[in-house]
PDB file of N, CA and C in Angstrom:
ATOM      1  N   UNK A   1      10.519  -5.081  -3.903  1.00  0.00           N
ATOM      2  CA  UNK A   1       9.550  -5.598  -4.846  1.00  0.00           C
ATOM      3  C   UNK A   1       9.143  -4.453  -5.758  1.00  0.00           C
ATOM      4  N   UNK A   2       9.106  -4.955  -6.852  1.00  0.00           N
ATOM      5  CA  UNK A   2       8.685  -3.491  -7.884  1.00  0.00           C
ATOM      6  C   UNK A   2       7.513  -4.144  -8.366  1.00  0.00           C
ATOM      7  N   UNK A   3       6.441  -3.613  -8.701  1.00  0.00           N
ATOM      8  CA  UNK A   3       5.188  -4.466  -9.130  1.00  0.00           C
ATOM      9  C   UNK A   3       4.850  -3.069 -10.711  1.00  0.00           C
ATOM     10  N   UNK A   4       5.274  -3.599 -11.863  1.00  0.00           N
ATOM     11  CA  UNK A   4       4.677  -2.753 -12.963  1.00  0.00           C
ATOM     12  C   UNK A   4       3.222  -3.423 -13.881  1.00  0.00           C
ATOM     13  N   UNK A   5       3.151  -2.598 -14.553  1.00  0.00           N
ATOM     14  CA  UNK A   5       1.648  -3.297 -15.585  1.00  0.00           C
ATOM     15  C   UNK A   5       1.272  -2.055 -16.419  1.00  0.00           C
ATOM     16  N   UNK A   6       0.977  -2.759 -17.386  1.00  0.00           N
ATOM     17  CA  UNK A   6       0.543  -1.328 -18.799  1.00  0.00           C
ATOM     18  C   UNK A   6      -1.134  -1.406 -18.586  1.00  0.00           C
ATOM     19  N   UNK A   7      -1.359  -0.411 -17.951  1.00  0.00           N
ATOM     20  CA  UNK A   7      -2.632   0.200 -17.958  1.00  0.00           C
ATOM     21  C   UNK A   7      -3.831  -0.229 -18.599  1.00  0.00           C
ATOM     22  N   UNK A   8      -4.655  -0.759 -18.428  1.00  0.00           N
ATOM     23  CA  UNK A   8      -6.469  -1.098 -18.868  1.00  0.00           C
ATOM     24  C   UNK A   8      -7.399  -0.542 -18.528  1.00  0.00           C
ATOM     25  N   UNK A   9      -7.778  -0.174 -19.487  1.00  0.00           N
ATOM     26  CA  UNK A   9      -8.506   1.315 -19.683  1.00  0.00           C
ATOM     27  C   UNK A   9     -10.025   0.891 -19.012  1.00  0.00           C
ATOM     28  N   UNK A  10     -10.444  -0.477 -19.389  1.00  0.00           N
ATOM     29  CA  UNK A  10     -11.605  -1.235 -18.757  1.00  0.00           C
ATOM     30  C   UNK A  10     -11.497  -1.729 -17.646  1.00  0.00           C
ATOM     31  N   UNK A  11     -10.430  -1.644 -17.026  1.00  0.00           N
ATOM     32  CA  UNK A  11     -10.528  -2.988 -15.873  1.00  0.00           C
ATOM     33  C   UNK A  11     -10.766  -1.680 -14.770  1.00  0.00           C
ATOM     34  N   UNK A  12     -11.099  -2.485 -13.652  1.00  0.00           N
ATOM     35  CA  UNK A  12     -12.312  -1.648 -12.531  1.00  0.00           C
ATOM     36  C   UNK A  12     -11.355  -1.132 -11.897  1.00  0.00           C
ATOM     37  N   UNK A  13      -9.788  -2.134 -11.975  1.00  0.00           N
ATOM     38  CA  UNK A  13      -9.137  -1.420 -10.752  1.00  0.00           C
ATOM     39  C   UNK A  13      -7.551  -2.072 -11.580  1.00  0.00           C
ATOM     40  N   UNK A  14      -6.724  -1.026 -11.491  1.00  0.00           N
ATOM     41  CA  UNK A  14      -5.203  -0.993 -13.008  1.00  0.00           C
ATOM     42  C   UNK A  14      -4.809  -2.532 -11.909  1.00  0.00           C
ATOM     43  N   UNK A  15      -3.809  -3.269 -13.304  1.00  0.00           N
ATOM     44  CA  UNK A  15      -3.275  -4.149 -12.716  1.00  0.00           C
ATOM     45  C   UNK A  15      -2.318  -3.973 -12.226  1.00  0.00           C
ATOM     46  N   UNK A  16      -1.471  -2.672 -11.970  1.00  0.00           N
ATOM     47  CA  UNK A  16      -0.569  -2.859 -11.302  1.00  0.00           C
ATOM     48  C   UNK A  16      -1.427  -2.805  -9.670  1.00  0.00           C
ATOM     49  N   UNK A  17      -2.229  -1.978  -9.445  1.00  0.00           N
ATOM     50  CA  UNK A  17      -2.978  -1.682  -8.479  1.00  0.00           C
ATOM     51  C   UNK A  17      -3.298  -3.366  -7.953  1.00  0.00           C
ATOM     52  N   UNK A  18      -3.649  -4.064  -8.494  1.00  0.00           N
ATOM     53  CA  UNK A  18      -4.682  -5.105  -8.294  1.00  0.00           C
ATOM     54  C   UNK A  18      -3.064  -6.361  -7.539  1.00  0.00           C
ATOM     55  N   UNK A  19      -2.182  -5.930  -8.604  1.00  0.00           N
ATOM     56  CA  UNK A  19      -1.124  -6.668  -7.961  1.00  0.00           C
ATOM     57  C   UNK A  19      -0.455  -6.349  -6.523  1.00  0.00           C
ATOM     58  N   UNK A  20      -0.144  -4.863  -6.740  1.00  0.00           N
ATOM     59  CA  UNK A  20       0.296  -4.542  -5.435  1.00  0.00           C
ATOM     60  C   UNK A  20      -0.904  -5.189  -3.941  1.00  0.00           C
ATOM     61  N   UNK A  21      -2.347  -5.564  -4.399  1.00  0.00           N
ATOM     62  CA  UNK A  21      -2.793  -5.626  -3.081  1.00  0.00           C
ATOM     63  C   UNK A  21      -2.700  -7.098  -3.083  1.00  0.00           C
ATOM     64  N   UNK A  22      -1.989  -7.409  -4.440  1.00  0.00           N
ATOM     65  CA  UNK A  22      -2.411  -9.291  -4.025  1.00  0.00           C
ATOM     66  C   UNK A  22      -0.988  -9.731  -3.422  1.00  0.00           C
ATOM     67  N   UNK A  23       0.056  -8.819  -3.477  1.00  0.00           N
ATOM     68  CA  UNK A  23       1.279  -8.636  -3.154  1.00  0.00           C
ATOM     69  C   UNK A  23       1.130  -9.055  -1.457  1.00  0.00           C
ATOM     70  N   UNK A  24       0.366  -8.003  -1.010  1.00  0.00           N
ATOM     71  CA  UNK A  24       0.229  -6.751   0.283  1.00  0.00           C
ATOM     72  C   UNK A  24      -0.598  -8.213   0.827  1.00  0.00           C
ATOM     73  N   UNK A  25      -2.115  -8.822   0.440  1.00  0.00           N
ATOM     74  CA  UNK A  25      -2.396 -10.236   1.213  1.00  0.00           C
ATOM     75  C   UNK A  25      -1.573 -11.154   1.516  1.00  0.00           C
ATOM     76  N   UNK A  26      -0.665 -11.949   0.427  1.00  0.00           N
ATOM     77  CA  UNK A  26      -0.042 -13.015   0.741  1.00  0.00           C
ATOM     78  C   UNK A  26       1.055 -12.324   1.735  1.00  0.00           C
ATOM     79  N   UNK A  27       1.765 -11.009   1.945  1.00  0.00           N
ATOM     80  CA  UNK A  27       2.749 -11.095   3.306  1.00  0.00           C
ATOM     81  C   UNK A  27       1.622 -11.090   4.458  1.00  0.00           C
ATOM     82  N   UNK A  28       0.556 -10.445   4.519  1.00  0.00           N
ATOM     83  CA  UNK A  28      -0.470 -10.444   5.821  1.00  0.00           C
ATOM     84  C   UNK A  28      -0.746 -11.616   6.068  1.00  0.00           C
ATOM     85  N   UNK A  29      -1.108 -13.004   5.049  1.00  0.00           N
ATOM     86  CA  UNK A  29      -1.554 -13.971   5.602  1.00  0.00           C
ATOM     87  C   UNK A  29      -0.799 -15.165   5.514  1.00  0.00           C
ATOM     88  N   UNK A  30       0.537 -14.593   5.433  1.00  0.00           N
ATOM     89  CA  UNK A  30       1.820 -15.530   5.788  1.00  0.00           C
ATOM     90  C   UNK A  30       2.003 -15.992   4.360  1.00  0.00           C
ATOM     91  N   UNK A  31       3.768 -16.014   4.433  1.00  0.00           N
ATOM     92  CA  UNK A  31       4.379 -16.412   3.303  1.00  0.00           C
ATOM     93  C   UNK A  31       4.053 -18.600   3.368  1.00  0.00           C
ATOM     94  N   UNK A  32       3.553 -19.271   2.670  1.00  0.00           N
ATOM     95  CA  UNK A  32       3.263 -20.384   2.697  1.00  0.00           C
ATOM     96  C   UNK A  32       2.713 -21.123   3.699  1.00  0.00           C
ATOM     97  N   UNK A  33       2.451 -20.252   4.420  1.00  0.00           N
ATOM     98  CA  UNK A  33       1.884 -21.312   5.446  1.00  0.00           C
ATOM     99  C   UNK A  33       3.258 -21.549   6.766  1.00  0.00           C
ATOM    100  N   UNK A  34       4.595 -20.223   6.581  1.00  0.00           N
ATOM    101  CA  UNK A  34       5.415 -20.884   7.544  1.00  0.00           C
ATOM    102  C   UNK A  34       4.978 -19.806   8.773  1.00  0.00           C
ATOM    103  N   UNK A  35       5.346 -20.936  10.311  1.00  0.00           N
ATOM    104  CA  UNK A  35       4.963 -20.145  11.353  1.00  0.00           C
ATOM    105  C   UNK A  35       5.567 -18.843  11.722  1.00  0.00           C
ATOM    106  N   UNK A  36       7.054 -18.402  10.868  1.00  0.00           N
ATOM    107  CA  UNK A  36       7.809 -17.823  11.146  1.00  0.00           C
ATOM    108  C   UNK A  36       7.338 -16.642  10.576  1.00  0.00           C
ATOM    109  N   UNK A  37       6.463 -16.842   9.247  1.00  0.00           N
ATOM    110  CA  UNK A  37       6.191 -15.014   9.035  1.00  0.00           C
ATOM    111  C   UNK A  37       4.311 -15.490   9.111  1.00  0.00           C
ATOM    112  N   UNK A  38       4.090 -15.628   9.955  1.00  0.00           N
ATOM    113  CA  UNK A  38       2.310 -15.869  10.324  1.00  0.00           C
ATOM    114  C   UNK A  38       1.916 -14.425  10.581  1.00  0.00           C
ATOM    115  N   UNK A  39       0.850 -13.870   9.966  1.00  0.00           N
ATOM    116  CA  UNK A  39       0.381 -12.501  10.368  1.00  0.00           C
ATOM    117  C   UNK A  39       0.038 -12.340  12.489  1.00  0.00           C
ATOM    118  N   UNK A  40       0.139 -11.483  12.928  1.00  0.00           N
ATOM    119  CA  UNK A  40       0.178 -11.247  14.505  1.00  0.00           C
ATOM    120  C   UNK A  40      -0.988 -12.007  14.753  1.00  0.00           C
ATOM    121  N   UNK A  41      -1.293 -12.542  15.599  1.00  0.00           N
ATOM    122  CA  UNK A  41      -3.005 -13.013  16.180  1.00  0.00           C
ATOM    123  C   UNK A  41      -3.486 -11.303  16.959  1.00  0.00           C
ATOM    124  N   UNK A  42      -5.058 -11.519  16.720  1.00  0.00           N
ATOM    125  CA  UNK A  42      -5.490 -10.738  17.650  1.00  0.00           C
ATOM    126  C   UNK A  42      -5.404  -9.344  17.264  1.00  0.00           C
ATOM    127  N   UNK A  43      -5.483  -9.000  16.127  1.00  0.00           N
ATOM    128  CA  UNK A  43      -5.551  -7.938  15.228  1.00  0.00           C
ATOM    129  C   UNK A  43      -4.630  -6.811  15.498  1.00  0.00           C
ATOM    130  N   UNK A  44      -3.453  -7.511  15.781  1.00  0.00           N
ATOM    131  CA  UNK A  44      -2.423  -7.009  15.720  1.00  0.00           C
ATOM    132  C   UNK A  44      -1.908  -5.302  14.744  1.00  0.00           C
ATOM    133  N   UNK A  45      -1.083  -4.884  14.637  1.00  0.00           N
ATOM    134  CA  UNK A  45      -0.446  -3.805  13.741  1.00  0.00           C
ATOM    135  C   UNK A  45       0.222  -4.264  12.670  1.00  0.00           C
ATOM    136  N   UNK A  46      -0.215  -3.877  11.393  1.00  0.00           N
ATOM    137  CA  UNK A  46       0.096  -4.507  10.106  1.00  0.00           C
ATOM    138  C   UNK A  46       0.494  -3.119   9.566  1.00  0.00           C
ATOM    139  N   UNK A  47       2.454  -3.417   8.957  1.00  0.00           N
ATOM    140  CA  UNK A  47       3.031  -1.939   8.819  1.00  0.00           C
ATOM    141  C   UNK A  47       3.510  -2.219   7.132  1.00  0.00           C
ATOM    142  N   UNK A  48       2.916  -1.685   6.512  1.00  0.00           N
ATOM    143  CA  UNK A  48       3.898  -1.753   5.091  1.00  0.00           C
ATOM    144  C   UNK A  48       4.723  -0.456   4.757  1.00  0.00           C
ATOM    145  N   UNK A  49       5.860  -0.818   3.856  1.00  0.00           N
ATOM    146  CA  UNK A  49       6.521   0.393   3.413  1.00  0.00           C
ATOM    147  C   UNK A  49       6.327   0.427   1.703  1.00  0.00           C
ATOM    148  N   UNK A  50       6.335   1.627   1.047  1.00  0.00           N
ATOM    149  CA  UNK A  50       5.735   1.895   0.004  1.00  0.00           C
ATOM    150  C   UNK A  50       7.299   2.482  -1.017  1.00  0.00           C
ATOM    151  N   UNK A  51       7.906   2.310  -1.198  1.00  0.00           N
ATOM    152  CA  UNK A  51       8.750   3.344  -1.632  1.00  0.00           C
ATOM    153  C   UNK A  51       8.473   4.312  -3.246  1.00  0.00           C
ATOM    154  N   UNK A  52       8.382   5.763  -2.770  1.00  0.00           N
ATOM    155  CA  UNK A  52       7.949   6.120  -3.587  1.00  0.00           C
ATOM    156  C   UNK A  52       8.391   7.422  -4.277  1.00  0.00           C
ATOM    157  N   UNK A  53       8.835   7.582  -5.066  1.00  0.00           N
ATOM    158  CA  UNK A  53       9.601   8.761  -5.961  1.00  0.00           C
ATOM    159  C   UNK A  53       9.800   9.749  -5.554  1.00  0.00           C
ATOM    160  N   UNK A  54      10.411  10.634  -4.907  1.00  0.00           N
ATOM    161  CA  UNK A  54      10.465  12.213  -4.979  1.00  0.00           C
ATOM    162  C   UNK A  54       9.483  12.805  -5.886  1.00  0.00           C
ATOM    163  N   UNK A  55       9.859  12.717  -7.068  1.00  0.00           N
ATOM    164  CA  UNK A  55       9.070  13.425  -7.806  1.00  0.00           C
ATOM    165  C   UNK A  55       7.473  13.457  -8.154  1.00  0.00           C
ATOM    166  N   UNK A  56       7.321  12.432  -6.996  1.00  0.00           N
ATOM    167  CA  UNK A  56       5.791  11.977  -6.814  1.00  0.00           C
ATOM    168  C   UNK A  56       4.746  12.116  -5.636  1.00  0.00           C
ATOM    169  N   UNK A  57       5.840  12.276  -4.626  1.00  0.00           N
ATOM    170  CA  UNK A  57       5.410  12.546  -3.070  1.00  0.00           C
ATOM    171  C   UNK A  57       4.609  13.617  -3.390  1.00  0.00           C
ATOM    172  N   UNK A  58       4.868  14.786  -3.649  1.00  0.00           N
ATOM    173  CA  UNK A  58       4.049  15.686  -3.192  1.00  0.00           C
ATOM    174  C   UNK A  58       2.213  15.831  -3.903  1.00  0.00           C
ATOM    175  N   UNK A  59       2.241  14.427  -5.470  1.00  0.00           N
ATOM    176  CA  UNK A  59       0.754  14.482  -5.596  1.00  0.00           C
ATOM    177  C   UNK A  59       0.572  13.444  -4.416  1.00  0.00           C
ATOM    178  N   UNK A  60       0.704  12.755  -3.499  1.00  0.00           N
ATOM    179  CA  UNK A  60       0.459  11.856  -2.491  1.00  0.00           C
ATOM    180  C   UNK A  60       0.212  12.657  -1.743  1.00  0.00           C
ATOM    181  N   UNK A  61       0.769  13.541  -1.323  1.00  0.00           N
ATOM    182  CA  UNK A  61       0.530  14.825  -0.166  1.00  0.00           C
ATOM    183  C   UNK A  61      -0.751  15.042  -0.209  1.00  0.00           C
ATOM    184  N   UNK A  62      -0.237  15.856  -1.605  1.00  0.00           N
ATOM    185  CA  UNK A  62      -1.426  17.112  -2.229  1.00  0.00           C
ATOM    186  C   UNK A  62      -1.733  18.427  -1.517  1.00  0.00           C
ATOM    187  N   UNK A  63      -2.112  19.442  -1.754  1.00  0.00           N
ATOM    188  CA  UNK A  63      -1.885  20.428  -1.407  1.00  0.00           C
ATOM    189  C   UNK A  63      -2.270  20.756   0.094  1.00  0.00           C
ATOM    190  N   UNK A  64      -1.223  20.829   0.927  1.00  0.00           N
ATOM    191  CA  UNK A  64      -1.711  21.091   2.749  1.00  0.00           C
ATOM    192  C   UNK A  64      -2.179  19.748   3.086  1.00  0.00           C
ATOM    193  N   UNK A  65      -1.418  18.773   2.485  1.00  0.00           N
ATOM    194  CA  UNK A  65      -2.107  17.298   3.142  1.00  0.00           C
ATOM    195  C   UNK A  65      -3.230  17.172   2.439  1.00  0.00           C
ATOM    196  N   UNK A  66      -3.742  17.707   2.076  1.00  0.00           N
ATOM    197  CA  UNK A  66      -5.058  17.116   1.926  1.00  0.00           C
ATOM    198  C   UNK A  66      -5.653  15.569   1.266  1.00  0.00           C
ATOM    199  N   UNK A  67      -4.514  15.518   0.210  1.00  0.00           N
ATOM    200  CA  UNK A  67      -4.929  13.984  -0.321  1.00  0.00           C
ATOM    201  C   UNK A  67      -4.691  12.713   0.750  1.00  0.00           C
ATOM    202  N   UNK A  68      -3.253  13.023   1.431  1.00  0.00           N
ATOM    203  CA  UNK A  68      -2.945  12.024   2.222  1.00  0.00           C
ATOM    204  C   UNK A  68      -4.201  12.105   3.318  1.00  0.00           C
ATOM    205  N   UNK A  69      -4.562  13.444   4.135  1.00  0.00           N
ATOM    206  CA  UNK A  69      -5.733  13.070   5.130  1.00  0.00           C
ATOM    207  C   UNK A  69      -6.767  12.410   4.237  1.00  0.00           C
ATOM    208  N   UNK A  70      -7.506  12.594   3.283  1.00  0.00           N
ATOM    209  CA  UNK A  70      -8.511  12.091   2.467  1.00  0.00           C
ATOM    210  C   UNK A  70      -8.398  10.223   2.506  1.00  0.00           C
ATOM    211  N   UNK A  71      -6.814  10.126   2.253  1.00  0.00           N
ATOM    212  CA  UNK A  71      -6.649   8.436   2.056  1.00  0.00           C
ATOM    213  C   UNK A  71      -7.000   7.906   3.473  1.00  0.00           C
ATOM    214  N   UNK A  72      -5.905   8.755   4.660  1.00  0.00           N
ATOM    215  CA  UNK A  72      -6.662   8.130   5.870  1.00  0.00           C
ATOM    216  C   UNK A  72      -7.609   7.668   6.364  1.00  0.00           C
ATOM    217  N   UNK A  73      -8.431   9.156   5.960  1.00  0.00           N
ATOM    218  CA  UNK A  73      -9.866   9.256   6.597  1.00  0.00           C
ATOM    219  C   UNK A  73     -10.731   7.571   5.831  1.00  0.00           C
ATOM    220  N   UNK A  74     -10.200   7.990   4.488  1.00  0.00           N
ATOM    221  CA  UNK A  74     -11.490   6.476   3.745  1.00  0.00           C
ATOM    222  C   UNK A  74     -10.718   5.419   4.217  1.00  0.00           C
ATOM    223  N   UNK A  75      -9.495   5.220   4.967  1.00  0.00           N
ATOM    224  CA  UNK A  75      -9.196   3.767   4.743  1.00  0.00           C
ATOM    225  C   UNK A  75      -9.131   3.571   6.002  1.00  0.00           C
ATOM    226  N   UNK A  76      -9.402   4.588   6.823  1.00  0.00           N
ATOM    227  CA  UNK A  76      -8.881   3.845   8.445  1.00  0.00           C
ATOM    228  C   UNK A  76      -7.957   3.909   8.869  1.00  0.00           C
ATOM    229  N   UNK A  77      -6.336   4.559   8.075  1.00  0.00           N
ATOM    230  CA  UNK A  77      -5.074   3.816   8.619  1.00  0.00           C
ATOM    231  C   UNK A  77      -4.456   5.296   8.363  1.00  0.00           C
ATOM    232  N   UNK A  78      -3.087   4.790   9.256  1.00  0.00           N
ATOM    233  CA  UNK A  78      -2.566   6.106   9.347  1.00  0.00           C
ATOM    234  C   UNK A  78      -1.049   5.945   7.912  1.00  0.00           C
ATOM    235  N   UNK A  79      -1.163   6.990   7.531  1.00  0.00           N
ATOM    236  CA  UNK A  79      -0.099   6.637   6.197  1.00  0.00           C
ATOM    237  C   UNK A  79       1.129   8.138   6.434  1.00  0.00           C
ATOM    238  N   UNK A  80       2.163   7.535   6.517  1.00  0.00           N
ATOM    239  CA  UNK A  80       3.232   8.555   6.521  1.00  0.00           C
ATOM    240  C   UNK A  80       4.403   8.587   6.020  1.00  0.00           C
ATOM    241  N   UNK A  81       4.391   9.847   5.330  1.00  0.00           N
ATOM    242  CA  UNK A  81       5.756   9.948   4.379  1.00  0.00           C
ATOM    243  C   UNK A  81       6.801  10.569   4.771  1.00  0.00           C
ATOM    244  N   UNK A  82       8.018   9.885   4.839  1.00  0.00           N
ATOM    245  CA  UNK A  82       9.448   9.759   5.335  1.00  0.00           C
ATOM    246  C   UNK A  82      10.174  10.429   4.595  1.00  0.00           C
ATOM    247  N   UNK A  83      10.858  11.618   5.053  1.00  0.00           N
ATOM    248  CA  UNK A  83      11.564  12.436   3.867  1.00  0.00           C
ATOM    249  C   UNK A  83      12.701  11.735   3.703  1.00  0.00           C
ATOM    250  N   UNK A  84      13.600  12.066   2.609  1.00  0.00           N
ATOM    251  CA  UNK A  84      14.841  11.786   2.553  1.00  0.00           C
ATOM    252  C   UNK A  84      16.238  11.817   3.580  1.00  0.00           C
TER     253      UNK A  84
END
């Protein structure tokens, strides 16, 4: 899935941003309603994969981890990048 959008300088949160999470709900809370991709019961482990540029990983890092611990820490979740 590639999710793009040209930037709005007003909007609270970019639309590509806003898409990727409306993306990221409908697989969590099942593709149509079938039983076959139903999110886990019971607050299960919810795993996404991100694929994301070389040439971009390391502002995701950021210097000694630090951005990636920062995302953890505010979001709760553990996020890890897969080298080549």
């Amino acid at each position: 899935v590639i999710i793009s959008a040209k930037e709005e300088q007003d909007a609270s949160i970019s639309p590509a941003m806003d898409g990727l999470l409306r993306v990221h709900k409908r697989i969590i809370d099942g593709l149509d309603g079938e039983s076959g991709h139903a999110p886990p019961s019971g607050g299960g482990m919810i795993s996404t994969r991100l694929l994301v540029a070389a040439t971009q990983a390391g502002s995701l890092i950021g210097k000694q981890g630090a951005t990636i611990k920062s995302i953890q820490e505010a979001s709760n979740c553990t996020v890890r990048v897969l080298g080549t």
